[in-house]
C-alpha atoms as a PDB file:
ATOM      1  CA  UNK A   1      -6.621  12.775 -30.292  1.00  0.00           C
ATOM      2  CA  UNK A   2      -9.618  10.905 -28.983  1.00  0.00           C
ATOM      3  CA  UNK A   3     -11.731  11.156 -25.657  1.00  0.00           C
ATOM      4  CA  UNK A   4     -10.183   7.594 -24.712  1.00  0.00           C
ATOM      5  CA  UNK A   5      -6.505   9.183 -24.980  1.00  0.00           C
ATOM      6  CA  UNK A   6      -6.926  12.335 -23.492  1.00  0.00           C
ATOM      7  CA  UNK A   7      -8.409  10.374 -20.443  1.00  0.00           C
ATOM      8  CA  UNK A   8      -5.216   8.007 -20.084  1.00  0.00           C
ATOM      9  CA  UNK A   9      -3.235  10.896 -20.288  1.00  0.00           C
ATOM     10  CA  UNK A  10      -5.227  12.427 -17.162  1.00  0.00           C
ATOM     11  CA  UNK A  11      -4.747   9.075 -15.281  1.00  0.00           C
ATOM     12  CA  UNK A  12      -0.862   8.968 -16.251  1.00  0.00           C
ATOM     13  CA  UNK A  13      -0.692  12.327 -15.020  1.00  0.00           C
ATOM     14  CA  UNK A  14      -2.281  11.974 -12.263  1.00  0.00           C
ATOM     15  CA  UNK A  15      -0.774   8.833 -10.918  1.00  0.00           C
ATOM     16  CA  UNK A  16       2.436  10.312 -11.758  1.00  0.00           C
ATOM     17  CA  UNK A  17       1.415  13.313  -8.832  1.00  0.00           C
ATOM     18  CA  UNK A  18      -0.039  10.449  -6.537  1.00  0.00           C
ATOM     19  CA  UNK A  19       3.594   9.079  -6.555  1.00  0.00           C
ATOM     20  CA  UNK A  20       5.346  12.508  -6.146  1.00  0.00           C
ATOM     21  CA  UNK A  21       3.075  13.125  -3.088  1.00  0.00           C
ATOM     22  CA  UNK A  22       3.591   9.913  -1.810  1.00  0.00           C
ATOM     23  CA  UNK A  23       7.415  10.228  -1.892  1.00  0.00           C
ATOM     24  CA  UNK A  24       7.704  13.864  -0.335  1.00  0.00           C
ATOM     25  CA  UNK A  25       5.515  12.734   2.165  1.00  0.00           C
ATOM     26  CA  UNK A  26       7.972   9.623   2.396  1.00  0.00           C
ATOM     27  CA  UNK A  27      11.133  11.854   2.501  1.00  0.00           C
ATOM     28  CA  UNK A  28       9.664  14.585   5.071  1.00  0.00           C
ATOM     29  CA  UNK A  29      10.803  14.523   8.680  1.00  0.00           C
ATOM     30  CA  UNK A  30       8.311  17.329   9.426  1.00  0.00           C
ATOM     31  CA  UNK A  31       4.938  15.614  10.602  1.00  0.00           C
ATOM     32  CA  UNK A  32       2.368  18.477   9.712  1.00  0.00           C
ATOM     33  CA  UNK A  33       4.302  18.113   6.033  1.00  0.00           C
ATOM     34  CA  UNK A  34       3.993  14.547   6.242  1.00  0.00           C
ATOM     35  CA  UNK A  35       0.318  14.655   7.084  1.00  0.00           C
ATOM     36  CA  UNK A  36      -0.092  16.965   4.361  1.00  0.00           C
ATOM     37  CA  UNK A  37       1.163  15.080   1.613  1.00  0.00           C
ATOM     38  CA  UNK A  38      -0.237  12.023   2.732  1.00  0.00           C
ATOM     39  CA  UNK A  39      -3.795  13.720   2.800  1.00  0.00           C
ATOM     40  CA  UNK A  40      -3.030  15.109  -0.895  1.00  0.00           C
ATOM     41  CA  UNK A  41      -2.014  11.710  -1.621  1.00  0.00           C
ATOM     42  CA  UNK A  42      -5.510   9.942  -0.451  1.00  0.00           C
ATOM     43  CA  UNK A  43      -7.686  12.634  -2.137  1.00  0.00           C
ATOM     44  CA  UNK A  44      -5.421  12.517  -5.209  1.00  0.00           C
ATOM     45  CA  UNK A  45      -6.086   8.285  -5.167  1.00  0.00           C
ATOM     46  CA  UNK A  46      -9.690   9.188  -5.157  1.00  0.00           C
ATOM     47  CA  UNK A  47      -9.245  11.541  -8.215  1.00  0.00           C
ATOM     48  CA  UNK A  48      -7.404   8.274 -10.189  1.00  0.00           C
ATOM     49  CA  UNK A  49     -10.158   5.693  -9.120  1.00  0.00           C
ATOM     50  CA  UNK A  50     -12.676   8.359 -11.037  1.00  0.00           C
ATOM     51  CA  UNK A  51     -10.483   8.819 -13.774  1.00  0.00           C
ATOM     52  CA  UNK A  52     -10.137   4.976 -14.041  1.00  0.00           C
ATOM     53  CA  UNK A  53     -13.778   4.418 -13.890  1.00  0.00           C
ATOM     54  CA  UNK A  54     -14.442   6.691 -16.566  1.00  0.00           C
ATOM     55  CA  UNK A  55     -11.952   5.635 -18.489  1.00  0.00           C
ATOM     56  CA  UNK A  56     -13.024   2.219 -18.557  1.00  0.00           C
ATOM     57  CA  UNK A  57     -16.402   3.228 -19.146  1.00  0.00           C
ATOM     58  CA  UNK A  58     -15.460   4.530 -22.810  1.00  0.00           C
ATOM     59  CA  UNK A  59     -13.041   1.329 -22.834  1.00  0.00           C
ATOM     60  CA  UNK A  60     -16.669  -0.308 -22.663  1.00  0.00           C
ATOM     61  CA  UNK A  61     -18.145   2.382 -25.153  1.00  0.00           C
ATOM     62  CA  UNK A  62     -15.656   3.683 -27.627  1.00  0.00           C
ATOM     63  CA  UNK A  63     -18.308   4.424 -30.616  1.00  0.00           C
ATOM     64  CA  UNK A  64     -19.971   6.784 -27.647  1.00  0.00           C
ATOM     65  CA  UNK A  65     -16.560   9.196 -27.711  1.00  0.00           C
ATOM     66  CA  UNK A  66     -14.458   8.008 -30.219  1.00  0.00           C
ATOM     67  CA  UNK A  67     -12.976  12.008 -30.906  1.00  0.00           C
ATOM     68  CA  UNK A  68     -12.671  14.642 -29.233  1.00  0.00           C
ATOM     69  CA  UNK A  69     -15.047  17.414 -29.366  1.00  0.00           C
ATOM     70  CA  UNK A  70     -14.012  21.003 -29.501  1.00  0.00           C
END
């Protein structure tokens, strides 16, 4: 599996939380929950705009990690 994979799996994954949070916090009557979630769910958008720009980054320069290293 190559850098570029692993990192669209991160982004999947973490999009996939982003809308988990963003439903609880949706579903929740109980406003300190609410505020909670919906505080996970802004510093878990700012986790998938860094995944995204590093992802595209290697989009941009695939020779540069082209496998994974281990």
């Amino acid at each position: 599996m190559t850098v570029q994979q692993d990192m669209q799996k991160a982004v999947a994954a973490a999009q996939g939380a982003l809308g988990t949070y963003s439903n609880f916090a949706l579903a929740t009557q109980d406003q300190s929950a609410k505020q909670m979630f919906e505080d996970m769910s802004a510093d878990l958008q700012r986790h998938v705009a860094v995944l995204n720009s590093r992802l595209h980054y290697l989009e941009s320069n695939n020779g540069l990690n082209s496998t994974s290293q281990g």
